[in-house]
Protein backbone atom coordinates (compact mmCIF):
# COMPACT_ATOMS: atom_id res chain seq x y z
CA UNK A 1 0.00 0.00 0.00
CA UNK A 2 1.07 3.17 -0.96
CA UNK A 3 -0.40 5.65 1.55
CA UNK A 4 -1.06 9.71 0.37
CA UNK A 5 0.27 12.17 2.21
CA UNK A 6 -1.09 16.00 2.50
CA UNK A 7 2.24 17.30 0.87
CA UNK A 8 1.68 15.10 -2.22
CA UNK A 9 0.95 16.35 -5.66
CA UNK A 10 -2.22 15.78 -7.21
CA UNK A 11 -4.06 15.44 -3.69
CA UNK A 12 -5.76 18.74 -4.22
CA UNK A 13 -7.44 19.76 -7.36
CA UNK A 14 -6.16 22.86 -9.08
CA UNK A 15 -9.61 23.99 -8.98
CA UNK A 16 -10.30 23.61 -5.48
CA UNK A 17 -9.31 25.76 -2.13
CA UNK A 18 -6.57 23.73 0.11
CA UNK A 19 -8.66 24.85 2.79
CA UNK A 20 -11.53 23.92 1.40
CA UNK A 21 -10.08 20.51 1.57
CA UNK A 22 -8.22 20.27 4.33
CA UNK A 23 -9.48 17.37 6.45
CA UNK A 24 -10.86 19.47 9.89
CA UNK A 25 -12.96 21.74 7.36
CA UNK A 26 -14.41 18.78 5.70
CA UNK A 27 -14.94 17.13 8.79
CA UNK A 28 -16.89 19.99 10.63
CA UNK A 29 -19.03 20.73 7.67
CA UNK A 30 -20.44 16.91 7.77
CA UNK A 31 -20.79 17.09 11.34
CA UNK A 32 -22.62 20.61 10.38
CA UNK A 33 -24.93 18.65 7.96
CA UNK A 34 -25.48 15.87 10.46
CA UNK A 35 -26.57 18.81 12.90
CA UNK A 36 -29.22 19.76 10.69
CA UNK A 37 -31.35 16.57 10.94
CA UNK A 38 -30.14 15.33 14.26
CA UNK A 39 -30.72 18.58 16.25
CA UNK A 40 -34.59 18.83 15.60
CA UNK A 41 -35.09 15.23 15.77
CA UNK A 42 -33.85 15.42 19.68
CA UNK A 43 -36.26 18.80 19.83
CA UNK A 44 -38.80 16.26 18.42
CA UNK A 45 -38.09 13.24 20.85
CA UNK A 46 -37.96 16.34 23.79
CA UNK A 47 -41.30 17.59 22.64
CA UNK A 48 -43.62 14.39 22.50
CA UNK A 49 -41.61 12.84 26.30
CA UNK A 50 -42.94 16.60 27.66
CA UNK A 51 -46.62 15.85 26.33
CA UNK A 52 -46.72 12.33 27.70
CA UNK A 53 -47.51 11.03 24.12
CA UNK A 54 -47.55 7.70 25.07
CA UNK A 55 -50.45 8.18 27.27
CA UNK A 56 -52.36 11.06 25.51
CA UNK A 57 -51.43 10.21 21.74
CA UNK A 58 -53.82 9.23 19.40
CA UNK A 59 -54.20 9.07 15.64
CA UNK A 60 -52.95 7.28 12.86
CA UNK A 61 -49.39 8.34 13.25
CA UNK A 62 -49.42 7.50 16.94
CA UNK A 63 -47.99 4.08 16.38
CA UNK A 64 -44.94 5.46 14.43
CA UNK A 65 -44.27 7.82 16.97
CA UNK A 66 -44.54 5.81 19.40
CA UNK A 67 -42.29 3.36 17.79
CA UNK A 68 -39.59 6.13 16.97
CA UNK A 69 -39.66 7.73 20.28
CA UNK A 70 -40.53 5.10 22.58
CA UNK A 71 -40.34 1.78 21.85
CA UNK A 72 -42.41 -1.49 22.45
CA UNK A 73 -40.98 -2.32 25.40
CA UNK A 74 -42.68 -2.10 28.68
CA UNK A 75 -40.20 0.19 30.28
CA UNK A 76 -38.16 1.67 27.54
CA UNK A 77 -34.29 2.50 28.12
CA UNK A 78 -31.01 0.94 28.98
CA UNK A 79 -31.33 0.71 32.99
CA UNK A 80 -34.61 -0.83 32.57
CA UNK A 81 -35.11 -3.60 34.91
CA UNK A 82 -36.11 -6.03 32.07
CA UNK A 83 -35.76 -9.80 31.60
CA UNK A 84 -32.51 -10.63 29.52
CA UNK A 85 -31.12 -13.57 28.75
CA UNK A 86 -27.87 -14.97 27.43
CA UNK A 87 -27.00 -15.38 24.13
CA UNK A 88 -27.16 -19.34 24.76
CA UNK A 89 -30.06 -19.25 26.36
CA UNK A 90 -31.84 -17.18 24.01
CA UNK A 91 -30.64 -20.24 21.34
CA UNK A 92 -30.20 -23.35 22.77
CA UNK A 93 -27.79 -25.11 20.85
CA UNK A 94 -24.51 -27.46 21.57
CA UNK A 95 -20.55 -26.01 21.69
CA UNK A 96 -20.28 -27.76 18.47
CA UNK A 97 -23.05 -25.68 16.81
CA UNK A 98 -21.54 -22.56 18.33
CA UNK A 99 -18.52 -23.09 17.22
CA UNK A 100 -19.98 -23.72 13.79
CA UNK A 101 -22.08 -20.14 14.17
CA UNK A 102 -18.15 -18.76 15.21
CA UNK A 103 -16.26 -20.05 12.15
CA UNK A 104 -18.89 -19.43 10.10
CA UNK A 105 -18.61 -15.63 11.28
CA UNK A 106 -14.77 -15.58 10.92
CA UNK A 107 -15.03 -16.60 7.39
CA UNK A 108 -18.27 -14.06 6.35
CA UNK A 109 -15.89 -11.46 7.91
CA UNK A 110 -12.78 -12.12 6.31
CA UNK A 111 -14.09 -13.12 2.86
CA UNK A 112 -16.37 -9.92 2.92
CA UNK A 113 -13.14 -7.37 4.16
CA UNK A 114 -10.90 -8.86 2.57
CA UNK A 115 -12.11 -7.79 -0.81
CA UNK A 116 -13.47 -4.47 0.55
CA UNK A 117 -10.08 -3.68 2.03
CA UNK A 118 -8.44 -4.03 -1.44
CA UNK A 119 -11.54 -2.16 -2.90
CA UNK A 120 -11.36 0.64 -0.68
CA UNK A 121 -7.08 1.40 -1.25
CA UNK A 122 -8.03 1.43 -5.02
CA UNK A 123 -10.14 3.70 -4.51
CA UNK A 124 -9.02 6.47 -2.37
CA UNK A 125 -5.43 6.20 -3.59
CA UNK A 126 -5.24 5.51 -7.37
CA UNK A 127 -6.48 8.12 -10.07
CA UNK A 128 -9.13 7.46 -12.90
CA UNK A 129 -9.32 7.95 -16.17
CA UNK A 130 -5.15 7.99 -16.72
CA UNK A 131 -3.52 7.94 -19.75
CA UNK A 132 -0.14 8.66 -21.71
CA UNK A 133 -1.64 12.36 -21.47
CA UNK A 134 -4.18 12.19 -19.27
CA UNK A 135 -3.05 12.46 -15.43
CA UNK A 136 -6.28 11.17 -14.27
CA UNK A 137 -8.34 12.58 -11.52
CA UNK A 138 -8.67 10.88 -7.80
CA UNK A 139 -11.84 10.49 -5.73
CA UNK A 140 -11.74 12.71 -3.00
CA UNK A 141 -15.41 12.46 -0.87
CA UNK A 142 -15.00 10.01 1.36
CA UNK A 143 -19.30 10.43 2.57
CA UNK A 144 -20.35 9.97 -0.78
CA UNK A 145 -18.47 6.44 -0.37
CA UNK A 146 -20.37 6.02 3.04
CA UNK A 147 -23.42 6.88 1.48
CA UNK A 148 -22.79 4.25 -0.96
CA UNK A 149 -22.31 1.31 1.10
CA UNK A 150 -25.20 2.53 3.56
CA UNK A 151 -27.90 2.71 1.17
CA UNK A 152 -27.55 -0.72 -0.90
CA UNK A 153 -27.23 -2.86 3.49
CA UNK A 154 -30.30 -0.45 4.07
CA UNK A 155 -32.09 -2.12 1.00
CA UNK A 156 -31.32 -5.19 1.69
CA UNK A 157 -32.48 -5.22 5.24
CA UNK A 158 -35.58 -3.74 4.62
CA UNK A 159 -36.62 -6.34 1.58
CA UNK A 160 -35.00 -9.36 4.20
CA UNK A 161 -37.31 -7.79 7.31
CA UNK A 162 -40.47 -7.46 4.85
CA UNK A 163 -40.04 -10.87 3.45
CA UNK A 164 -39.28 -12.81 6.54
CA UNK A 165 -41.31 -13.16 10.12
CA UNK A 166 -39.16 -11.44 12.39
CA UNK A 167 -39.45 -10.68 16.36
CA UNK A 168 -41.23 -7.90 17.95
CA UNK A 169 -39.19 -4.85 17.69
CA UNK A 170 -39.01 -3.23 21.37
CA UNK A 171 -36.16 -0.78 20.75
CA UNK A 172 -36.93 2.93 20.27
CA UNK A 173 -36.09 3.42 16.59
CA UNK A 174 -33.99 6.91 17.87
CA UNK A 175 -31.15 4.96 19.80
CA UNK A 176 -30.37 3.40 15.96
CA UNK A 177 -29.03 7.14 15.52
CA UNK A 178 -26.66 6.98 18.04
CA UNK A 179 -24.53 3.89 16.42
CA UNK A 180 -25.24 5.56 12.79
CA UNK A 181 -23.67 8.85 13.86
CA UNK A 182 -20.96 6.97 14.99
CA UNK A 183 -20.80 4.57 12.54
CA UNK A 184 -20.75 6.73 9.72
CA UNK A 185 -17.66 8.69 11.66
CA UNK A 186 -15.64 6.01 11.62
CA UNK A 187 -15.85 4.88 8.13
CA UNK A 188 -15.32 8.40 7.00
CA UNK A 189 -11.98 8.63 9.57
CA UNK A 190 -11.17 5.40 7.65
CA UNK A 191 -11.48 6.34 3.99
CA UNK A 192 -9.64 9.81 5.27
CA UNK A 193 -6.36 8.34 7.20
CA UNK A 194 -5.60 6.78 4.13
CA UNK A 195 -4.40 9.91 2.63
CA UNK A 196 -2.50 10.84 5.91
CA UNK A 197 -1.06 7.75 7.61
CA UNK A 198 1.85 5.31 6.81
CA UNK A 199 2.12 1.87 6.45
CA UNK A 200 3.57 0.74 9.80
CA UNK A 201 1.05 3.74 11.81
CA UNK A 202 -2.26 2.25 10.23
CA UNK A 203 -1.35 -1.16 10.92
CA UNK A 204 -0.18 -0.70 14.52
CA UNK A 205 -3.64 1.98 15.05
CA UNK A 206 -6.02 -1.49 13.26
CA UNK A 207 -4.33 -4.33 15.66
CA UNK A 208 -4.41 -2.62 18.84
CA UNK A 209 -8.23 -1.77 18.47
CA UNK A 210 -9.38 -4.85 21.04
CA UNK A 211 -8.10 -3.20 24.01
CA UNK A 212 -10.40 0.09 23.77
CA UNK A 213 -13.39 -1.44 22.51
CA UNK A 214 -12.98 -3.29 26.04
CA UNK A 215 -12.56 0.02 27.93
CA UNK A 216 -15.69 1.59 25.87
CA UNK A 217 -17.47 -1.27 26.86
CA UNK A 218 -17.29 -0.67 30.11
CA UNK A 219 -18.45 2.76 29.75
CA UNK A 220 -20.97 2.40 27.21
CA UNK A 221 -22.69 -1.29 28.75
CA UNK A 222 -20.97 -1.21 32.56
CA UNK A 223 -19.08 -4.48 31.70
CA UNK A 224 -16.75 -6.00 33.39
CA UNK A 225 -13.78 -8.13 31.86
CA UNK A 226 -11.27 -11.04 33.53
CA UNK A 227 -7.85 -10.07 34.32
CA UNK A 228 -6.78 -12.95 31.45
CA UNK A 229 -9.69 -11.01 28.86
CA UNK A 230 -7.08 -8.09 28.76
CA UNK A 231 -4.03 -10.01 28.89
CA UNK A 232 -5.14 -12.01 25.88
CA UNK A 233 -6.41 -8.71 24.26
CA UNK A 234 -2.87 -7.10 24.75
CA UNK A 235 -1.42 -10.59 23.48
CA UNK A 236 -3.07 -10.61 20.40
CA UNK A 237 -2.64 -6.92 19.59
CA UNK A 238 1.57 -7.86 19.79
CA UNK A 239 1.19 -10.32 17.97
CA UNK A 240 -0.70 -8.97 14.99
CA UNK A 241 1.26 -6.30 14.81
CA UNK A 242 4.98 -8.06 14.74
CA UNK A 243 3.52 -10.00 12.37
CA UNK A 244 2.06 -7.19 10.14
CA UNK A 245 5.04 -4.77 10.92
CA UNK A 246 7.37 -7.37 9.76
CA UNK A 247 5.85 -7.35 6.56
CA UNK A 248 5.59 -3.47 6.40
CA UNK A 249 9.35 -2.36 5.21
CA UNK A 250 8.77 -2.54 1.45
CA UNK A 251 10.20 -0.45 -0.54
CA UNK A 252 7.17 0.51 -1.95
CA UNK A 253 5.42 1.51 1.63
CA UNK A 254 5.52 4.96 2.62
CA UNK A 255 7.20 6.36 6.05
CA UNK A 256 5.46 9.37 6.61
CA UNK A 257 2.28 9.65 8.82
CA UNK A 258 1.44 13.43 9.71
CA UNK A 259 -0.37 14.65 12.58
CA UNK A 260 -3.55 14.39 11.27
CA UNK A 261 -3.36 11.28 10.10
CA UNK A 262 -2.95 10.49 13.98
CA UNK A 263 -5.64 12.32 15.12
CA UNK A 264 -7.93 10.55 12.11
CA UNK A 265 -7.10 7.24 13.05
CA UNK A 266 -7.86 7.94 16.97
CA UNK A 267 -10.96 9.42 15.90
CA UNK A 268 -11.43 6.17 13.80
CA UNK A 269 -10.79 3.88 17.11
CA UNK A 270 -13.04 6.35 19.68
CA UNK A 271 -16.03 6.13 16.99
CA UNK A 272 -15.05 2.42 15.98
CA UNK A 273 -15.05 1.00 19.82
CA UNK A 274 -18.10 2.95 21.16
CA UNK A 275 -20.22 1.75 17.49
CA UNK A 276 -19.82 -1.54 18.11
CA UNK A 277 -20.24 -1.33 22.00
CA UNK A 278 -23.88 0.44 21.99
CA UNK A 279 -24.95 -2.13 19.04
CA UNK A 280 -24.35 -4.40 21.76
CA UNK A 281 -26.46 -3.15 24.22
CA UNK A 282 -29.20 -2.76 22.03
CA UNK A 283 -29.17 -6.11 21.61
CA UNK A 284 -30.45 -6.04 24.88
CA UNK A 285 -33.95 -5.27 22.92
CA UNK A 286 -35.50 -8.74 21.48
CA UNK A 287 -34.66 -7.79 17.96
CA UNK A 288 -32.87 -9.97 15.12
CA UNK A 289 -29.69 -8.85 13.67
CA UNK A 290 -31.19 -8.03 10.77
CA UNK A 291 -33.33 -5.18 12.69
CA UNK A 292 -30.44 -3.90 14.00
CA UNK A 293 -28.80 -3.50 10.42
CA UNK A 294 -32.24 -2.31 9.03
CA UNK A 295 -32.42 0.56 11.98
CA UNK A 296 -28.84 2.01 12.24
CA UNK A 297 -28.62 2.01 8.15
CA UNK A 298 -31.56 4.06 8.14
CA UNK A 299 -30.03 6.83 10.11
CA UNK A 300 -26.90 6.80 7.92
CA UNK A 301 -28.57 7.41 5.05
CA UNK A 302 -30.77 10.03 6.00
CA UNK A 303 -27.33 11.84 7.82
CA UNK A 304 -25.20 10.76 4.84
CA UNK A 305 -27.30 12.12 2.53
CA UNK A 306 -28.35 15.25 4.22
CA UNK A 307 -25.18 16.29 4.38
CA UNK A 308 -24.38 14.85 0.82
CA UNK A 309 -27.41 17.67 -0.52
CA UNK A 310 -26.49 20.59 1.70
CA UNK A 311 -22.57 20.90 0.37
CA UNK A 312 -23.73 19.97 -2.77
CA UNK A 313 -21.26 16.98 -3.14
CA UNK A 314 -24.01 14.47 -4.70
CA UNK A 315 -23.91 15.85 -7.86
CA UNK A 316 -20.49 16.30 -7.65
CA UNK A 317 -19.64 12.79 -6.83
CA UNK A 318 -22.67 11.63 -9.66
CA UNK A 319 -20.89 13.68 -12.14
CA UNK A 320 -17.74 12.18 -11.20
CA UNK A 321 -19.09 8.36 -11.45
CA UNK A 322 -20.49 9.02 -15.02
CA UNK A 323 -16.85 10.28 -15.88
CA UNK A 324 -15.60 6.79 -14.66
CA UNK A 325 -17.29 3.79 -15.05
CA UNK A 326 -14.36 1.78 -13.11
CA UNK A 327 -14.84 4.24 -10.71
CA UNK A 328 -18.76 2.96 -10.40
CA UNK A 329 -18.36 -0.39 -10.88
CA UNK A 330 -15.51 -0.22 -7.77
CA UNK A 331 -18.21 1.82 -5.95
CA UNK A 332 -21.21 -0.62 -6.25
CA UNK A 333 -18.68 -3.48 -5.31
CA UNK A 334 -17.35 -1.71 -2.40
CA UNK A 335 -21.01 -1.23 -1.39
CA UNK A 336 -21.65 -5.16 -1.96
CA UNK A 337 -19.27 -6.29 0.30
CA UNK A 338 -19.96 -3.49 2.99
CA UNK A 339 -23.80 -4.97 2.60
CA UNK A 340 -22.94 -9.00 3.04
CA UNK A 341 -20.15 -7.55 5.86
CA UNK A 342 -22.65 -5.66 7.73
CA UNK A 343 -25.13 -8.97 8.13
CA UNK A 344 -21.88 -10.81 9.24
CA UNK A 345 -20.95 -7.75 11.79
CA UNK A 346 -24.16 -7.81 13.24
CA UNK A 347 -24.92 -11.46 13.69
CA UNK A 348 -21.74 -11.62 15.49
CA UNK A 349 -22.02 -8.78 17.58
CA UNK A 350 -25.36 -10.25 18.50
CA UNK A 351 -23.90 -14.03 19.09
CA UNK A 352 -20.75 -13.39 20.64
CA UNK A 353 -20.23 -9.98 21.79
CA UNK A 354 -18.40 -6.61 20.61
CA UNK A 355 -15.15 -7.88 21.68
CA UNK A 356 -14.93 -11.01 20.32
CA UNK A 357 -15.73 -9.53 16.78
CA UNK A 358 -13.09 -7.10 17.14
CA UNK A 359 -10.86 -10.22 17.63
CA UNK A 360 -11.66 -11.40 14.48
CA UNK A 361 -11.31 -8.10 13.16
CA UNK A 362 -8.15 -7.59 14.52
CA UNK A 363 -6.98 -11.10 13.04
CA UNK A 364 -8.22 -10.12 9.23
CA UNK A 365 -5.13 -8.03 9.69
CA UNK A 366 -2.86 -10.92 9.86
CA UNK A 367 -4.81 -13.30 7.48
CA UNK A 368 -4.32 -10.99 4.63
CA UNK A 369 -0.74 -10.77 4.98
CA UNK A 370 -0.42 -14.56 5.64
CA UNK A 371 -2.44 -15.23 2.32
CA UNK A 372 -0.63 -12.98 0.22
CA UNK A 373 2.71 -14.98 1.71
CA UNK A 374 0.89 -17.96 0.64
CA UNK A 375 -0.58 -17.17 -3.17
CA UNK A 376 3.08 -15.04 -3.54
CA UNK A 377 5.70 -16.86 -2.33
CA UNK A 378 6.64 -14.05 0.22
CA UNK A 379 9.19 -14.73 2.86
CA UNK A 380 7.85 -14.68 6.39
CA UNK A 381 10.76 -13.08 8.73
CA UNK A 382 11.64 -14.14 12.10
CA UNK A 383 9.24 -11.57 13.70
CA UNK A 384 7.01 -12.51 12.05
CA UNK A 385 6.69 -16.23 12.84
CA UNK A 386 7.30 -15.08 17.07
CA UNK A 387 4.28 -12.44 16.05
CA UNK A 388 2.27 -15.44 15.15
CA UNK A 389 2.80 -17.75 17.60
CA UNK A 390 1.99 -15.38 20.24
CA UNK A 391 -1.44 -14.97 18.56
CA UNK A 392 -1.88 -18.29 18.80
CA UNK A 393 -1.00 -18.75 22.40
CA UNK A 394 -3.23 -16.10 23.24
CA UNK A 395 -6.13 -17.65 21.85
CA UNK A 396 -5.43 -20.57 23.36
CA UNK A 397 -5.28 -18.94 26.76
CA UNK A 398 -8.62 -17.07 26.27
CA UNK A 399 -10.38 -20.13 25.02
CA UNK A 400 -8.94 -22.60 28.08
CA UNK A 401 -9.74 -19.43 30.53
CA UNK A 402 -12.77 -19.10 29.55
CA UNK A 403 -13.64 -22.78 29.42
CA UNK A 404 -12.27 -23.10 33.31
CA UNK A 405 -14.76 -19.88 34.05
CA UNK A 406 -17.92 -22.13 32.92
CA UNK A 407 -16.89 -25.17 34.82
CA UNK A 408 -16.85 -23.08 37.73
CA UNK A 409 -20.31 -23.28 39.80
CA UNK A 410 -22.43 -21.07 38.48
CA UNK A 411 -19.63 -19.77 35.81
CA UNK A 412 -21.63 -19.94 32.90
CA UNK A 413 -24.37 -17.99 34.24
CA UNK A 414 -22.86 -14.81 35.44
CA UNK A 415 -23.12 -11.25 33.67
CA UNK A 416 -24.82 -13.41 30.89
CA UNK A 417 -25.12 -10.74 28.98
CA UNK A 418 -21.78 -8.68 29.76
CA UNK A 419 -19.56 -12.21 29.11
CA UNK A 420 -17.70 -11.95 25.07
């Protein structure tokens, strides 16, 4: 990978103000955009909780309101004292079928990343349309991308939850926003730190990602994590990153990562780790994962594309799509494998916890490194093989840790909920 930096030719248009595209500008004039629609929905949600519309509403729009603002469930909210029960419980099944639903997760994830990963460096750091006189142009809106890959899993949830029976939705449809906002953050902080951030900077900021999605889980859900859940964490995030670092001194990697990029990527891991976190404790709702995809792509579209409409950067990005078909046919398979990723993200955050997909996350890292070794022929260094081995270990540790926990009286049934 061949990372952009701010001091690069052809990152800026001619055409275009450097401050007008200087990452802070861009990124306060989405949040701007977002402002727009989110401020007078909470004015909204203020205004009917002040009426007591749950008790004095009436009408044929009552039901939607009530679903948006309160919910189905008898005492709406995260500290309500309601009945919840374990993942296991809530499916009975054996270890083996578990750890059938598990693999099957890994290798959703990986095959669905994988090719988005490579989709998404095309992207944001080749140019289109170059010739022997043409330069080419790049892309250079990272929320039309977001926009993109929200609108097609948004589709497809909807026509899966009309199609199929699904459970009684008891979540109020406004806490979807709060993952959207998020979400949407994140992938933008993504698609931006490419243009900012080396090699070796990206790769240590991706691996190390287990260890505050833990902390935001405690302050997000109040969970509470074994002393060997965070040495196993730390283990892992070593690990992947020898292994990935040792792999990262090509001559063809770049070693500059600027202060923004920094600040980009830690905006990518705060946004990242409390996303995945509060789609956790919605879960906490009887709701399929399918709901949950169908709810928190709704609010990224209507914030995507808000924003999209009020810098007028639609057209803009339009225009530029019908100037580049590979640019559209990159965009609408980037979108496909953010859609089939997204059912896989949610199932597993749903099954197993936030932490344990981050895991696998964090291992997608190393996979992709290993395969290209593999299809290649690429030399795997000394660090790299220790890097590897300590993954392992760790993952033995946290599955024989976790299997002495549940043979301990009562182990199993503890903090159902709170246990990844």
């Amino acid at each position: 990978m061949t990372p952009i930096t701010a001091s690069e030719p052809g990152l800026v248009p001619e055409h275009q103000d450097i401050w007008a595209d200087f990452w802070l500008i861009r990124f306060l004039v989405n949040l701007s955009g977002y402002a727009t629609i989110i401020l007078p929905g909470y004015l909204l949600l203020q205004y009917f909780r002040r009426k007591n519309y749950l008790e004095t509403g009436h009408g044929p729009c009552f039901p939607i309101i009530k679903a948006c603002v309160f919910g189905n469930d008898p005492k709406p909210g995260f500290q309500e004292d309601v009945s919840v029960v374990s993942r296991i419980e809530e499916t009975p099944s054996s270890s083996t079928k578990q750890a059938l639903k598990l693999l099957a997760c890994v290798v959703g994830l990986q095959m669905s990343y994988l090719t988005w990963g490579v989709l998404q460096e095309r992207v944001m750091t080749r140019s289109y349309g170059k010739t022997e006189t043409e330069p080419g142009e790049k892309f250079h809106d990272s929320q039309f991308l977001v926009f993109m890959n929200r609108i097609l899993a948004f589709t497809v949830a909807g026509v899966y939850c009309a199609l199929t029976k699904q459970p009684r939705h008891g979540a109020p449809m406004y806490k979807y926003s709060f993952a959207s906002l998020s979400n949407v953050m994140s992938s933008w902080c993504q698609y931006e730190a490419l243009k900012y951030i080396s090699f070796p900077t990206q790769v240590l900021a991706k691996a190390s990602k287990v260890i505050p999605v833990m902390l935001m889980g405690k302050v997000v859900s109040r969970k509470s994590y074994e002393y060997w859940e965070y040495l196993t964490a730390m283990l892992i995030s070593l690990g992947v990153s020898m292994f990935l670092l040792a792999r990262g001194e090509s001559k063809n990697s770049s070693t500059v990562t600027t202060f923004s990029g920094v600040v980009i990527l830690t905006g990518y891991i705060l946004f990242d780790s409390f996303t995945s976190n509060w789609q956790d404790a919605l879960f906490k709702h009887k709701m399929s994962s399918v709901q949950m995809m169908f709810g928190v792509n709704l609010f990224s579209c209507l914030l995507t594309l808000g924003s999209l409409l009020e810098q007028g950067a639609l057209l803009e990005s339009v225009s530029f799509m019908a100037r580049h078909s590979e640019f559209a046919c990159h965009a609408a398979l980037l979108s496909v494998c953010s859609a089939f990723g997204q059912l896989f993200i949610f199932y597993t955050i749903g099954q197993f916890g936030a932490a344990v997909f981050t895991i696998i996350m964090t291992l997608r890292q190393a996979l992709a490194i290993l395969l290209s070794c593999l299809i290649y022929g690429h030399s795997i260094t000394k660090v790299g093989v220790l890097g590897v081995t300590i993954v392992f270990v760790a993952l033995f540790l946290r599955v024989y840790a976790r299997s002495r926990v549940k043979k301990r009286p009562g182990g199993a049934m503890q903090n159902p909920v709170q246990k990844v």
